[in-house]
PDB file of N, CA and C in Angstrom:
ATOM      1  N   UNK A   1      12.047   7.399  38.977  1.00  0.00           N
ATOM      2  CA  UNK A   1      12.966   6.240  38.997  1.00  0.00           C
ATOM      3  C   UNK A   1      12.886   5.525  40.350  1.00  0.00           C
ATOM      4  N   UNK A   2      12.770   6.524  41.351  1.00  0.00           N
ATOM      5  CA  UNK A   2      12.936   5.812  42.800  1.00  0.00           C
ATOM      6  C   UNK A   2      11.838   5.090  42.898  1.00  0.00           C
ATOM      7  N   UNK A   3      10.621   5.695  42.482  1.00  0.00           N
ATOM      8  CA  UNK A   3       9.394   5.159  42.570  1.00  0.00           C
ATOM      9  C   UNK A   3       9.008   3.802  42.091  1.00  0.00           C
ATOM     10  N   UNK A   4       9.831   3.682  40.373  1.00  0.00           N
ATOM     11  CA  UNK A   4       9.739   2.093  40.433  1.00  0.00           C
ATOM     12  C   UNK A   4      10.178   1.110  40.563  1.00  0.00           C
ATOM     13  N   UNK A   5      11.477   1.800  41.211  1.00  0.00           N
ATOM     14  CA  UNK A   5      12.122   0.753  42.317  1.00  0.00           C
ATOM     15  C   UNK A   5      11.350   0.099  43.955  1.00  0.00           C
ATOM     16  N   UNK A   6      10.748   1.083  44.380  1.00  0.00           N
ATOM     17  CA  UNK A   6       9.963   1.150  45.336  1.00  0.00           C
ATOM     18  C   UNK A   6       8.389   0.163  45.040  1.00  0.00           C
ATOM     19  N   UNK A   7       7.986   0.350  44.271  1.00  0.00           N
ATOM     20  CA  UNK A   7       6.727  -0.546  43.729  1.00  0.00           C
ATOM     21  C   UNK A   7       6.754  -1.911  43.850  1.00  0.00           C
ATOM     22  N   UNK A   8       7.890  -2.177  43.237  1.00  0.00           N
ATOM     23  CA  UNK A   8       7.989  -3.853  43.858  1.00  0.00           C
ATOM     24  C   UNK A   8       8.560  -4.312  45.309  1.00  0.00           C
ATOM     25  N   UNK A   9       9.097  -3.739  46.265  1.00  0.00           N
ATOM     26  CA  UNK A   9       9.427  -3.326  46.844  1.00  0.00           C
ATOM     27  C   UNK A   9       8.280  -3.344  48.117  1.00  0.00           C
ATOM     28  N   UNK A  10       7.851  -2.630  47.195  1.00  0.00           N
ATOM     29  CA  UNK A  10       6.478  -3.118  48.651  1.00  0.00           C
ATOM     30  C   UNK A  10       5.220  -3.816  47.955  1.00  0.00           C
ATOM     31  N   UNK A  11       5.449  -4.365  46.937  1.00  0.00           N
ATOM     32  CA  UNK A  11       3.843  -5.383  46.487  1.00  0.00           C
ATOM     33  C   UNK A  11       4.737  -6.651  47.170  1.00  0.00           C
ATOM     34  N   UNK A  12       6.464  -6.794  47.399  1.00  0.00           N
ATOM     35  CA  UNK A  12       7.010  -7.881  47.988  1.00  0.00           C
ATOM     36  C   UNK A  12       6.949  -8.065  49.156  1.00  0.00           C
ATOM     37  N   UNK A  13       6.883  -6.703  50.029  1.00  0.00           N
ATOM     38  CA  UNK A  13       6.653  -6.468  51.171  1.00  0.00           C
ATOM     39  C   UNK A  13       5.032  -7.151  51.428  1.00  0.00           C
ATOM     40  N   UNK A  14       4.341  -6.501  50.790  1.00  0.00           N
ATOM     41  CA  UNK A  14       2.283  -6.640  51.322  1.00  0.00           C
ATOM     42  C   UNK A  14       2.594  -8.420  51.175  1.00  0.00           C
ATOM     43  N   UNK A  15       3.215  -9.219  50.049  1.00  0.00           N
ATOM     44  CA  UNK A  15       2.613 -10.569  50.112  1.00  0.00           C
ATOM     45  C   UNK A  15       3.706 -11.062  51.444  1.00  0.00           C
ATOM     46  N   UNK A  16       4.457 -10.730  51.828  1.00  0.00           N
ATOM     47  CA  UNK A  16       5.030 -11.555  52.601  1.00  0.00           C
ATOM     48  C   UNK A  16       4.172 -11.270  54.220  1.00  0.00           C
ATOM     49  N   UNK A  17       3.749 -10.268  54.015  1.00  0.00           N
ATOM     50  CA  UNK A  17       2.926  -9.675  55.254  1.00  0.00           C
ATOM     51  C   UNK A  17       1.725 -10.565  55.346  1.00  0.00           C
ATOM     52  N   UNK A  18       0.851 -10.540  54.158  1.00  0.00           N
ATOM     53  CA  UNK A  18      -0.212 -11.561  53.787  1.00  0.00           C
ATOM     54  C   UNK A  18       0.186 -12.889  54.112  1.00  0.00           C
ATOM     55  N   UNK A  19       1.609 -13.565  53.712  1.00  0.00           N
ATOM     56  CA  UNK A  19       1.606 -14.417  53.898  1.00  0.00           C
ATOM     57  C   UNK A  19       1.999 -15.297  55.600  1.00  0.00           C
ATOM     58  N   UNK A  20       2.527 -13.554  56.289  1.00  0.00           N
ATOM     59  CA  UNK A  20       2.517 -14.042  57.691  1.00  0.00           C
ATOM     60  C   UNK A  20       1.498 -13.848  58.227  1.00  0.00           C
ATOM     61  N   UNK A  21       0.144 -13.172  57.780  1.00  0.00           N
ATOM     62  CA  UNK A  21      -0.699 -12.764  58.463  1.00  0.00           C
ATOM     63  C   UNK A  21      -1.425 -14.550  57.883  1.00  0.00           C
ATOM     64  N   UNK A  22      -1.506 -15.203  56.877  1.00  0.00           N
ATOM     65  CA  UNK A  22      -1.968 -16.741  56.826  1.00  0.00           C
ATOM     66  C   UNK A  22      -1.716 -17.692  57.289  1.00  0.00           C
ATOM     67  N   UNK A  23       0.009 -17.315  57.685  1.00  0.00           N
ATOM     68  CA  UNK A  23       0.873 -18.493  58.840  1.00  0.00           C
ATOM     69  C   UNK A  23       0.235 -18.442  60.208  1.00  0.00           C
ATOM     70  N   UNK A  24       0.043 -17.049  60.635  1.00  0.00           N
ATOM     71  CA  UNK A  24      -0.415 -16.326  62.154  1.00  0.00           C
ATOM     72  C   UNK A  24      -1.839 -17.149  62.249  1.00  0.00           C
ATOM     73  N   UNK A  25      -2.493 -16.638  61.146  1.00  0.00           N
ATOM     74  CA  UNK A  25      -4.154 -17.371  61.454  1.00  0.00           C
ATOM     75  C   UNK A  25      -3.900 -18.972  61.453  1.00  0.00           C
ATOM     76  N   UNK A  26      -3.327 -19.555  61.162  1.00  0.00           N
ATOM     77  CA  UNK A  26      -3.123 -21.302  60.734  1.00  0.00           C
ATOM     78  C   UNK A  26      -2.554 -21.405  61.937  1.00  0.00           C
ATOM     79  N   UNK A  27      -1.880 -21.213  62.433  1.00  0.00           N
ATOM     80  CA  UNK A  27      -0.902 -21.333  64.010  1.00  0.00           C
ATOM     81  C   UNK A  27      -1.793 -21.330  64.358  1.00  0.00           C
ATOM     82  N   UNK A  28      -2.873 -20.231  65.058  1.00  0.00           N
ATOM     83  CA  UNK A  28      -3.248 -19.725  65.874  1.00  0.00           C
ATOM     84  C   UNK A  28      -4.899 -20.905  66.275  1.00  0.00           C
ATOM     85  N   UNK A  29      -5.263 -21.024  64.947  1.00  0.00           N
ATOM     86  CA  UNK A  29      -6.392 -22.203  64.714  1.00  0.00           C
ATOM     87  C   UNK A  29      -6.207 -23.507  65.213  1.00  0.00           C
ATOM     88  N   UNK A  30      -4.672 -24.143  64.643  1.00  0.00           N
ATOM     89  CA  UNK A  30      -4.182 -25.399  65.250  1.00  0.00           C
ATOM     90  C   UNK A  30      -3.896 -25.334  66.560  1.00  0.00           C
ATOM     91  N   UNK A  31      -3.386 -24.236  67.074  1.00  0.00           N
ATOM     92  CA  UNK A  31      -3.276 -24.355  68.826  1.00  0.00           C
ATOM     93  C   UNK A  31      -5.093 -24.351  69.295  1.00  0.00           C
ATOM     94  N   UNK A  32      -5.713 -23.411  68.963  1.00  0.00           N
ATOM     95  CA  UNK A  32      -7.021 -23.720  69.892  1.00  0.00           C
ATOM     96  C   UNK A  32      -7.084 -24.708  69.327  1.00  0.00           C
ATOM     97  N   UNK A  33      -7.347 -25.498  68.092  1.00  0.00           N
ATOM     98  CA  UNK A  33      -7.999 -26.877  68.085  1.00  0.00           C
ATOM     99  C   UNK A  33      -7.292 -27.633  69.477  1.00  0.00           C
ATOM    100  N   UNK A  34      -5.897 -28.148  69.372  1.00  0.00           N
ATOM    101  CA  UNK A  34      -5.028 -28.125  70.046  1.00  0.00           C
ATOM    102  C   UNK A  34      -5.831 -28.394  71.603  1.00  0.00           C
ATOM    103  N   UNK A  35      -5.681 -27.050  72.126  1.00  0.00           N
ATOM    104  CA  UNK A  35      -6.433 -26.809  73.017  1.00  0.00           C
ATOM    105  C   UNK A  35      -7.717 -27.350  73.481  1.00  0.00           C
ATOM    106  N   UNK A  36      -8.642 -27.003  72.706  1.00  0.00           N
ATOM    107  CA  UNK A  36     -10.039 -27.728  72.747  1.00  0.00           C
ATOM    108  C   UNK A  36      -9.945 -29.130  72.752  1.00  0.00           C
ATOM    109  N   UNK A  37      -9.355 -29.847  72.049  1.00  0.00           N
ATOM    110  CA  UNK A  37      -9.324 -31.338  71.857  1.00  0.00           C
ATOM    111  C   UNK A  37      -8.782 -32.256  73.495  1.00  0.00           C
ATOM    112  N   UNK A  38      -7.586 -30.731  74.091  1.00  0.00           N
ATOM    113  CA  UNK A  38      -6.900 -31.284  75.203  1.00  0.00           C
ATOM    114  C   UNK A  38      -7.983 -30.729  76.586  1.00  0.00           C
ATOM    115  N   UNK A  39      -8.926 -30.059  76.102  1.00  0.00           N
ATOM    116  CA  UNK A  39      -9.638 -29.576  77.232  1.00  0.00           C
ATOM    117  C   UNK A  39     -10.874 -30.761  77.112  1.00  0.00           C
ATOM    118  N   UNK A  40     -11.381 -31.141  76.225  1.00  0.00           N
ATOM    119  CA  UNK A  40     -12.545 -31.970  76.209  1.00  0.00           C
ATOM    120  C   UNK A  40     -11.893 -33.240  76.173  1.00  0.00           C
ATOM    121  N   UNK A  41     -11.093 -34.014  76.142  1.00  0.00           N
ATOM    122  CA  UNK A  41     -10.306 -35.636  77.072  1.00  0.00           C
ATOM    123  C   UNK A  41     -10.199 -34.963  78.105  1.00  0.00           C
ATOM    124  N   UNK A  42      -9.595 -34.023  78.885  1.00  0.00           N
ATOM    125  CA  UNK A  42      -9.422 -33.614  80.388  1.00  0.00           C
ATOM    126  C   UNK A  42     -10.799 -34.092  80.831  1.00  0.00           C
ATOM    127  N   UNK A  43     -11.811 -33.205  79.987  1.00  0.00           N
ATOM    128  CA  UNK A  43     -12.810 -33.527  80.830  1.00  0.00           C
ATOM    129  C   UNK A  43     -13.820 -34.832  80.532  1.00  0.00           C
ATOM    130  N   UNK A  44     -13.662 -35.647  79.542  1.00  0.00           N
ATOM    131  CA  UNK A  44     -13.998 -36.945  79.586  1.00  0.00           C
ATOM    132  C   UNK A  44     -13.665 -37.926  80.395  1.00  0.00           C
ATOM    133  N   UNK A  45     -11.965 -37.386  81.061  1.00  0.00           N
ATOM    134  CA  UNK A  45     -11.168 -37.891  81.461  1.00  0.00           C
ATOM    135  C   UNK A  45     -11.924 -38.376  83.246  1.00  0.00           C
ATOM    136  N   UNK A  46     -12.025 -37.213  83.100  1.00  0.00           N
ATOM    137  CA  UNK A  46     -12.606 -36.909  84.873  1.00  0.00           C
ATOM    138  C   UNK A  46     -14.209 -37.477  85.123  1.00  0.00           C
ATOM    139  N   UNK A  47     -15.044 -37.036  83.917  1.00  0.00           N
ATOM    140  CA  UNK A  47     -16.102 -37.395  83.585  1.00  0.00           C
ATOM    141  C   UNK A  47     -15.970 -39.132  84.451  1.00  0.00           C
ATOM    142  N   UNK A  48     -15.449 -39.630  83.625  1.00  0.00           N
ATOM    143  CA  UNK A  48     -15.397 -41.420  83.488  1.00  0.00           C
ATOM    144  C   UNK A  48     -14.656 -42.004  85.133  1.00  0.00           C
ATOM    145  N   UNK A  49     -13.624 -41.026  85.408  1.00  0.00           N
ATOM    146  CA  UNK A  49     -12.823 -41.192  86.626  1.00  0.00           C
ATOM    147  C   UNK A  49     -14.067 -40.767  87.507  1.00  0.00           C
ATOM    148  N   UNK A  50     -14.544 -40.235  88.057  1.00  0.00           N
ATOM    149  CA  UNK A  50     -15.805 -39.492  88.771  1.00  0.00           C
ATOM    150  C   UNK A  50     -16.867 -40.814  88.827  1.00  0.00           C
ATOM    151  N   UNK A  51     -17.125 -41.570  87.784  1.00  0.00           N
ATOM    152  CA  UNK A  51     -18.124 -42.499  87.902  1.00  0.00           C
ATOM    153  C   UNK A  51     -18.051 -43.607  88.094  1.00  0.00           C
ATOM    154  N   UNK A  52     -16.554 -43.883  88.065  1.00  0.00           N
ATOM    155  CA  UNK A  52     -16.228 -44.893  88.448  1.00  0.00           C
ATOM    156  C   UNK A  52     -15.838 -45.183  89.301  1.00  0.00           C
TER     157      UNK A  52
END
């Protein structure tokens, strides 16, 4: 009895885990893009400032 109370219980548990472990990777992608996008204008930035 306990047991199939427990079964859903944790297949509810694994997707919500799954589904933070898909939030975690999506965060984590948009900050480096994020990042990268703000590191390469920095350095276009300077690039163009430098030659001019």
């Amino acid at each position: 009895f306990i047991i199939c109370l427990l079964k859903p219980l944790f297949l509810a548990m694994f997707l919500i885990y799954c589904n933070y472990l898909l939030l975690l990777n999506l965060l984590i992608f948009c900050w480096s893009r994020q990042i990268i996008v703000h590191f390469n204008l920095s350095d276009i930035f300077s690039k163009s400032y430098r030659t001019s």
